[in-house]
C-alpha atoms as a PDB file:
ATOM      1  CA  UNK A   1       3.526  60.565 -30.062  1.00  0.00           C
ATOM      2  CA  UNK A   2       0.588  58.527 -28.517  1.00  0.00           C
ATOM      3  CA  UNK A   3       1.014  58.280 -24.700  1.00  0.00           C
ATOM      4  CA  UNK A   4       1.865  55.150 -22.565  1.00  0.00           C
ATOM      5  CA  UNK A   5      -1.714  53.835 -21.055  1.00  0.00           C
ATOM      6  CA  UNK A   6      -1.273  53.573 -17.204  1.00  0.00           C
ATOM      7  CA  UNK A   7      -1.877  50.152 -15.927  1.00  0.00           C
ATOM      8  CA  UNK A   8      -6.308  49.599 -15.436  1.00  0.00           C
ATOM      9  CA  UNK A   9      -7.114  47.998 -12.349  1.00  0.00           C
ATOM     10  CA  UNK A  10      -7.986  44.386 -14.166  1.00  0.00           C
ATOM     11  CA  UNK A  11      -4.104  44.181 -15.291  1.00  0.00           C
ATOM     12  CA  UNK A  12      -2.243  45.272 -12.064  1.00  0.00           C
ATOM     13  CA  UNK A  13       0.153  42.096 -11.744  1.00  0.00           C
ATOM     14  CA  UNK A  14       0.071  41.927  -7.667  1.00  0.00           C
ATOM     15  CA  UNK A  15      -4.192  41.960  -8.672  1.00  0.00           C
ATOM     16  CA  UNK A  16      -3.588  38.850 -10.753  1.00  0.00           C
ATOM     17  CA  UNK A  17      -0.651  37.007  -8.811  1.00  0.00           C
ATOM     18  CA  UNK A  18      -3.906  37.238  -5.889  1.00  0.00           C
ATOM     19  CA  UNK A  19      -6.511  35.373  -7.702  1.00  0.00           C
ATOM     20  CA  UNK A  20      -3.930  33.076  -8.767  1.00  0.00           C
ATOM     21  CA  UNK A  21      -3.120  32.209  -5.544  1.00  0.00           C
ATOM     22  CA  UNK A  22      -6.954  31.908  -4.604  1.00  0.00           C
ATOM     23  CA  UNK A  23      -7.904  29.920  -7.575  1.00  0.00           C
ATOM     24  CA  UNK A  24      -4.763  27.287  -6.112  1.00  0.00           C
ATOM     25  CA  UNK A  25      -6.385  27.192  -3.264  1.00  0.00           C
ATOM     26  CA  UNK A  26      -9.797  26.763  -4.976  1.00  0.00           C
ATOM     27  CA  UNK A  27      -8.309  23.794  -6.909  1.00  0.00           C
ATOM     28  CA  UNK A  28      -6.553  22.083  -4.361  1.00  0.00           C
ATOM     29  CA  UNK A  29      -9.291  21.724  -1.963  1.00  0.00           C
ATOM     30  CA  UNK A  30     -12.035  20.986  -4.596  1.00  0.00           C
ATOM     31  CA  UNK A  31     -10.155  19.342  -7.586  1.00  0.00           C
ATOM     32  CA  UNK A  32      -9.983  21.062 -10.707  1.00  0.00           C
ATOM     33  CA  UNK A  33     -12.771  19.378 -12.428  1.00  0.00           C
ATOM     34  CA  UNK A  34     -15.426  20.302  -9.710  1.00  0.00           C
ATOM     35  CA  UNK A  35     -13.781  23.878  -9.416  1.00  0.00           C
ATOM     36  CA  UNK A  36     -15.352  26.064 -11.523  1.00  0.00           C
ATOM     37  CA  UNK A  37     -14.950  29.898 -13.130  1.00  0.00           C
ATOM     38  CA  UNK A  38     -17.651  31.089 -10.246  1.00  0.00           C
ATOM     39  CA  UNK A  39     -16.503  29.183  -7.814  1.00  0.00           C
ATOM     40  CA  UNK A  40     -13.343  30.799  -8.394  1.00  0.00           C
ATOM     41  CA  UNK A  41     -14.665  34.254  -8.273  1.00  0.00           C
ATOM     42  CA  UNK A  42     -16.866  34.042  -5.092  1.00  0.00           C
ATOM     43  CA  UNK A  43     -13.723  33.187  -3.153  1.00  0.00           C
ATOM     44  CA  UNK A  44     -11.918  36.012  -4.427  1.00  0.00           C
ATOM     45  CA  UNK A  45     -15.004  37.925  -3.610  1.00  0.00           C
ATOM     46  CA  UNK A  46     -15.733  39.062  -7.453  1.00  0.00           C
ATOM     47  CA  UNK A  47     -18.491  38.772 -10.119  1.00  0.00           C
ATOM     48  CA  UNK A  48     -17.533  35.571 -12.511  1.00  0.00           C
ATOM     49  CA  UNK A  49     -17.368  38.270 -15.766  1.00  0.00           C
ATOM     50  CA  UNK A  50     -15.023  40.574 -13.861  1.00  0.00           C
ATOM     51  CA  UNK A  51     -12.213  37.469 -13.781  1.00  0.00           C
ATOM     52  CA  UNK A  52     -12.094  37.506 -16.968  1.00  0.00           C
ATOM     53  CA  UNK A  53     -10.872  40.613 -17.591  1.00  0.00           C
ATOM     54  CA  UNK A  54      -7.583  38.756 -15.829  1.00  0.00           C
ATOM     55  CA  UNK A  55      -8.146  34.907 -17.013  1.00  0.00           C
ATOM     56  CA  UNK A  56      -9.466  33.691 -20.292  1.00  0.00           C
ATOM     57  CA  UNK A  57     -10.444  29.955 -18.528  1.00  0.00           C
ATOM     58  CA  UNK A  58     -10.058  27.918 -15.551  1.00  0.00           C
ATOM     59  CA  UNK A  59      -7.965  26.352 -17.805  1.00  0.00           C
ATOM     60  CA  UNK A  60      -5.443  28.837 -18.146  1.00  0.00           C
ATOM     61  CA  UNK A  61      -4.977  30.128 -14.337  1.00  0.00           C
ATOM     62  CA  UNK A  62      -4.556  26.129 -13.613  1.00  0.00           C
ATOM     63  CA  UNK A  63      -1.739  26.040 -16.201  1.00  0.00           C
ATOM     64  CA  UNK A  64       0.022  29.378 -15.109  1.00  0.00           C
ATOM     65  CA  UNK A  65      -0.081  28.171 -11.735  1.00  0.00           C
ATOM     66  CA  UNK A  66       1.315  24.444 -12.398  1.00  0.00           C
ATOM     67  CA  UNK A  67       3.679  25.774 -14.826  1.00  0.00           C
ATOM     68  CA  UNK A  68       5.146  28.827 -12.497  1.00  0.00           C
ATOM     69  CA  UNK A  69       5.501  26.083  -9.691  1.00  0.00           C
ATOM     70  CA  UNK A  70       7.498  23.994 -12.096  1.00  0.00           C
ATOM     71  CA  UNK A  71       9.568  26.739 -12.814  1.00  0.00           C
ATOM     72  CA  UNK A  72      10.721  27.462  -9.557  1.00  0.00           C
ATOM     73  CA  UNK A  73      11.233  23.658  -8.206  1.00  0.00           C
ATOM     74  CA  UNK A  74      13.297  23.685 -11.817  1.00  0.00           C
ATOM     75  CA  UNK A  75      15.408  26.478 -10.749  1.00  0.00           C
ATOM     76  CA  UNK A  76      15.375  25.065  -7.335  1.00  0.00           C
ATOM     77  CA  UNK A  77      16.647  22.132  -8.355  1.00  0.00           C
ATOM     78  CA  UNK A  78      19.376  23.281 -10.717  1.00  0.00           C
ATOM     79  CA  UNK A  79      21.200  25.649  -8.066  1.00  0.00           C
ATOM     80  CA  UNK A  80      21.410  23.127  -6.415  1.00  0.00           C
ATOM     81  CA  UNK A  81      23.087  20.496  -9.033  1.00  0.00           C
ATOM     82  CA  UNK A  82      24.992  23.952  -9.852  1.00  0.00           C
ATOM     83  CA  UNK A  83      26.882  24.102  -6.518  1.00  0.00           C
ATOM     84  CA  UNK A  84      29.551  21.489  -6.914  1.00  0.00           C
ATOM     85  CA  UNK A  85      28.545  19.405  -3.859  1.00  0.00           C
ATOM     86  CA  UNK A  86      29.468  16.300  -2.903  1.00  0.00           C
ATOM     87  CA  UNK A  87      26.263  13.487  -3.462  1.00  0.00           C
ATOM     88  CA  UNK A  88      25.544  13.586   0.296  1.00  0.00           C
ATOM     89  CA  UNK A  89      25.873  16.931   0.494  1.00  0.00           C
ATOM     90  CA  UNK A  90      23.707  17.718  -2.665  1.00  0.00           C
ATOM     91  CA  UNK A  91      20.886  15.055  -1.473  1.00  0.00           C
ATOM     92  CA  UNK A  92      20.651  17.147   1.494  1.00  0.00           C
ATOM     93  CA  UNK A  93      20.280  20.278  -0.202  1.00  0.00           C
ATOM     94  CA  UNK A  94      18.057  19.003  -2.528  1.00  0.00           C
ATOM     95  CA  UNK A  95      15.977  17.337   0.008  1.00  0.00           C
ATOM     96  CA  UNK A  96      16.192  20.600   1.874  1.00  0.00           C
ATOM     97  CA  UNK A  97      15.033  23.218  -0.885  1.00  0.00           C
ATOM     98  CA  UNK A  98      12.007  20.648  -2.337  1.00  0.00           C
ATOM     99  CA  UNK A  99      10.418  20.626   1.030  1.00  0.00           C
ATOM    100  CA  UNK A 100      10.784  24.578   1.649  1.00  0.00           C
ATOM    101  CA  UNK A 101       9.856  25.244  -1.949  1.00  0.00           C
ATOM    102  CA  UNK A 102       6.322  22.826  -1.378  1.00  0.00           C
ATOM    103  CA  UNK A 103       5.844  24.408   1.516  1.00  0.00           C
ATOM    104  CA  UNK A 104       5.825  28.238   0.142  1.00  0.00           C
ATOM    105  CA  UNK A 105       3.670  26.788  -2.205  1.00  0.00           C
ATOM    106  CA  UNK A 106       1.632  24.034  -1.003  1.00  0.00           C
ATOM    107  CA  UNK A 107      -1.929  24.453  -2.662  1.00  0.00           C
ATOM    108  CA  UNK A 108       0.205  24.232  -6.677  1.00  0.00           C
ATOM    109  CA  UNK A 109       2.207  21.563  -5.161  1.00  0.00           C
ATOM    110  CA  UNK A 110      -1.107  19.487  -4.130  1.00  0.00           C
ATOM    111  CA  UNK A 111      -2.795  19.690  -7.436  1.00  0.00           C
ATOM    112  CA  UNK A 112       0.604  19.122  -9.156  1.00  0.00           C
ATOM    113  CA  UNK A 113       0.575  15.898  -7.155  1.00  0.00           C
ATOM    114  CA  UNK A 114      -2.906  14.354  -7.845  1.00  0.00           C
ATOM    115  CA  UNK A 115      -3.548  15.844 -11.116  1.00  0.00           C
ATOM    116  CA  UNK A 116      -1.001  17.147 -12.802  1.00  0.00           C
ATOM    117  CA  UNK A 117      -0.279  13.919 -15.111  1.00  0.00           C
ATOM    118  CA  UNK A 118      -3.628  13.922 -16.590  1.00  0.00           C
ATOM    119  CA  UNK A 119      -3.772  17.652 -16.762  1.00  0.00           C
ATOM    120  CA  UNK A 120      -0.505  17.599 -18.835  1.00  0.00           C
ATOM    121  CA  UNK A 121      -2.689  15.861 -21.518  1.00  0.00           C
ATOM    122  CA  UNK A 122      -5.771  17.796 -21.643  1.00  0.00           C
ATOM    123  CA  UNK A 123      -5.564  20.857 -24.387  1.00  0.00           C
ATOM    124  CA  UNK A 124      -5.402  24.119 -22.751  1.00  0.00           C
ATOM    125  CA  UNK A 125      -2.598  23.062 -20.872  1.00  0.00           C
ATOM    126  CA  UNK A 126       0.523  23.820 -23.001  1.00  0.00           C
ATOM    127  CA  UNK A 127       3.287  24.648 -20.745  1.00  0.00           C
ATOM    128  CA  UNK A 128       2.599  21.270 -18.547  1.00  0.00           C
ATOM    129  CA  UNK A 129       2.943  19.006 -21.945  1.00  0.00           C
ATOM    130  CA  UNK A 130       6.474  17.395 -21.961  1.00  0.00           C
ATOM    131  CA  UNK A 131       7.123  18.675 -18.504  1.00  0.00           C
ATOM    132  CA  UNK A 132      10.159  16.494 -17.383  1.00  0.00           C
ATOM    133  CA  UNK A 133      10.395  15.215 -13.568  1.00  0.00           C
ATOM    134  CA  UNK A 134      12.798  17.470 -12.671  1.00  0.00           C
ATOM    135  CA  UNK A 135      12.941  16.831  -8.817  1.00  0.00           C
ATOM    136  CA  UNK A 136      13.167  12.645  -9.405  1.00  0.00           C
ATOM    137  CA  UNK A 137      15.579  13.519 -12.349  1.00  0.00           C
ATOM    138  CA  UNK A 138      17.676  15.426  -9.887  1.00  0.00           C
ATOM    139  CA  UNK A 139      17.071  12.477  -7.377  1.00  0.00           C
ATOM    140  CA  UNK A 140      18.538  10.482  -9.721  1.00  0.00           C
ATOM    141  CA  UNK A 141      21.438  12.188 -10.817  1.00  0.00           C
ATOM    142  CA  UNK A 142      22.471  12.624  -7.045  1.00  0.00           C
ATOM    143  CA  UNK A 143      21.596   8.913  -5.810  1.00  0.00           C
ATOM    144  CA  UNK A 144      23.818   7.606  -8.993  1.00  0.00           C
ATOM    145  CA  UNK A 145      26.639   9.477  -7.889  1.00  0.00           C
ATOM    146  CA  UNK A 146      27.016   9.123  -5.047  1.00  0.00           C
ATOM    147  CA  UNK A 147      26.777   4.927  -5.547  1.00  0.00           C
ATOM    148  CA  UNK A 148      29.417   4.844  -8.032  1.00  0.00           C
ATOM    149  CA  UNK A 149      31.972   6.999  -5.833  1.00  0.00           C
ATOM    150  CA  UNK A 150      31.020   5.375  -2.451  1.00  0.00           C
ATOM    151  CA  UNK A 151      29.232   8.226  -0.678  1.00  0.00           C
ATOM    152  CA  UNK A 152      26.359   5.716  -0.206  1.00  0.00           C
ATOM    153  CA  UNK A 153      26.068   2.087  -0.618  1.00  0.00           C
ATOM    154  CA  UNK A 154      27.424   0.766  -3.667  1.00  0.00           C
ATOM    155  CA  UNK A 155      24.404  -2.066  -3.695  1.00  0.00           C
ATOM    156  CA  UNK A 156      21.672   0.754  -3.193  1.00  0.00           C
ATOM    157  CA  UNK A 157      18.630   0.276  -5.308  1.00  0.00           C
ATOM    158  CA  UNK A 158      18.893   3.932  -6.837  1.00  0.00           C
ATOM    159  CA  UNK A 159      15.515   3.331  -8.679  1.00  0.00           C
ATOM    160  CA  UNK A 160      13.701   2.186  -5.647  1.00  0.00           C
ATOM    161  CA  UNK A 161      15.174   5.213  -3.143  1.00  0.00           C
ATOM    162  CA  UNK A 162      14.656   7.853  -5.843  1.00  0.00           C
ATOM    163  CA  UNK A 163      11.181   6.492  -5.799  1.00  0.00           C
ATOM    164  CA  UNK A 164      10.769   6.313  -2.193  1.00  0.00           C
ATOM    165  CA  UNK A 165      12.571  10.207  -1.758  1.00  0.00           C
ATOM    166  CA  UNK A 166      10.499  11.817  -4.801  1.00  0.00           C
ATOM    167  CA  UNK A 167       6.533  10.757  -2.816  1.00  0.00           C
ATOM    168  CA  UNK A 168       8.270  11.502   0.911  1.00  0.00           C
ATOM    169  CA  UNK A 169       9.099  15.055  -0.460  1.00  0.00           C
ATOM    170  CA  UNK A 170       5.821  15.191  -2.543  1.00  0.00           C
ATOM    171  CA  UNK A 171       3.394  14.079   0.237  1.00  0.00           C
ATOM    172  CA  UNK A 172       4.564  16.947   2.471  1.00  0.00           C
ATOM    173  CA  UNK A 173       2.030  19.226   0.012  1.00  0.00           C
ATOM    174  CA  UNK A 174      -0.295  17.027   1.627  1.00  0.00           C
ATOM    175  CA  UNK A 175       0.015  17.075   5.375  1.00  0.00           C
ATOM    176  CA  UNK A 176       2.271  19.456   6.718  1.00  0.00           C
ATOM    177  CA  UNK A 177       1.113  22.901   7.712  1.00  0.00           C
ATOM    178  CA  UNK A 178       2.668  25.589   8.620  1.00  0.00           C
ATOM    179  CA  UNK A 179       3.385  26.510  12.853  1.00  0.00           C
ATOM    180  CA  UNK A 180       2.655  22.739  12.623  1.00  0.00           C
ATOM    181  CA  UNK A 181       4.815  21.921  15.524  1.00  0.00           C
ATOM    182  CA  UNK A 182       7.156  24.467  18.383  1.00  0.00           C
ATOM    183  CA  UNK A 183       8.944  26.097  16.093  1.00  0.00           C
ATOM    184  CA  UNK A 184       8.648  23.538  12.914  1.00  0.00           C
ATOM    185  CA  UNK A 185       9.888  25.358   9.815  1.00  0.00           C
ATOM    186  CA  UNK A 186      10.445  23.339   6.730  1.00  0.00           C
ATOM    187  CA  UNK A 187      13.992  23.272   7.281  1.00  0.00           C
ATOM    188  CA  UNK A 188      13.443  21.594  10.531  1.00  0.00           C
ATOM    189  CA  UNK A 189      10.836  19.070   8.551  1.00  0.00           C
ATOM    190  CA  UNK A 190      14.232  18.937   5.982  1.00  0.00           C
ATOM    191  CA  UNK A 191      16.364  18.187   8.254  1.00  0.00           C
ATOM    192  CA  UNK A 192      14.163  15.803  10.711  1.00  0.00           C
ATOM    193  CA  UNK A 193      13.612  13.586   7.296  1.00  0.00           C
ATOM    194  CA  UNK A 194      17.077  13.960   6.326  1.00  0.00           C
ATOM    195  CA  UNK A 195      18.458  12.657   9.924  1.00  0.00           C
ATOM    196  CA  UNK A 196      15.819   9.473   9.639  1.00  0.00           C
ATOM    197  CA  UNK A 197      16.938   9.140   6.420  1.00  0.00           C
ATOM    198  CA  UNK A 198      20.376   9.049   6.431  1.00  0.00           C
ATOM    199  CA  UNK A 199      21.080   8.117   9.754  1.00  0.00           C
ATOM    200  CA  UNK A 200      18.064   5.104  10.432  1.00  0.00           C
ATOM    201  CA  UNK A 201      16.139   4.507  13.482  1.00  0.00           C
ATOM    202  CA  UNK A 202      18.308   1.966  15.398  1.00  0.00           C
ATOM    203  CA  UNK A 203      20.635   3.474  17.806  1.00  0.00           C
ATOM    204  CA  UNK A 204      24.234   3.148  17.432  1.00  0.00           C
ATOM    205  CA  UNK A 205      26.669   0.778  19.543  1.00  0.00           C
END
């Protein structure tokens, strides 16, 4: 009975989760079309031929990296629909996990948001094709809702505020850093939003 091979260095899974998470950071800062294989490996501190003994192409770490993100805002998302919430409720919960999701994973959430679009119809890239908007679908859903049963405005523009929640909770990949503020977390971003959000900027009488 042939015995199991043990695990070579090149496939250890924490080894590879690592240069994923240096070629995001590689990508986001440089764009994926100026990012190259080598540019990739230097970071990680690696000869170019020894990544790809993990990665056949830039290609496919950019498309394992979108595609993981997507699965996690996804599930994200979905718990969240899952819970049985009231529209306000679920808005803020929804609100809540998107930012703190971004935020443990800002660089994939930055290239997602400039690139991911055109990337989605480049070959090599076939877990982004057909890739629904699941955080603006979810937006949606939740804005809808709560219009028809009067948790918010009956005359709200659901198209428009879905619109205007999906890029507030997307630009966050953008600008916010961690430690940013005393004691800023992303669920005191979350909730700072949510309170100018929900609540407006005009004292009340």
């Amino acid at each position: 009975m042939p015995t199991k091979k043990k695990p070579t260095a090149a496939s250890r899974p924490e080894r590879r989760t690592e240069l994923l998470a240096v070629a995001a950071q590689v990508f986001a800062a440089q764009g994926y079309d100026a990012t190259t294989v080598r540019g990739i490996a230097d970071e990680a501190g690696m000869l170019a031929g020894s990544l790809y003994h993990h990665f056949d192409s830039k290609e496919s770490m950019a498309d394992e990296i979108l595609s993981t993100f997507l699965t996690g805002l996804r599930a994200t998302c979905g718990a969240v629909l899952d819970a049985g919430l009231g529209p306000r409720d679920t808005l803020e919960a929804l609100v809540t996990a998107s930012f703190r999701h971004i935020g443990r994973n800002r660089a994939a959430a930055a290239i997602y948001r400039t690139e991911g679009a055109h990337l989605a119809g480049r070959p090599g890239f076939p877990r982004l094709a057909g890739v629904r908007p699941v955080l603006e679908e979810a937006l949606s859903r939740t804005l809808e809702r709560g219009a028809a049963d009067g948790s918010f405005r009956r005359d709200l523009d659901t198209r428009l505020a879905c619109r205007l929640l999906r890029d507030a909770i997307w630009g966050t990949a953008s600008w916010h850093e961690p430690g940013a503020g005393p004691g800023q977390d992303h669920g005191e971003l979350a909730r700072g939003y949510l309170t100018l959000l929900l609540d407006g900027l005009t004292p009340r009488v």
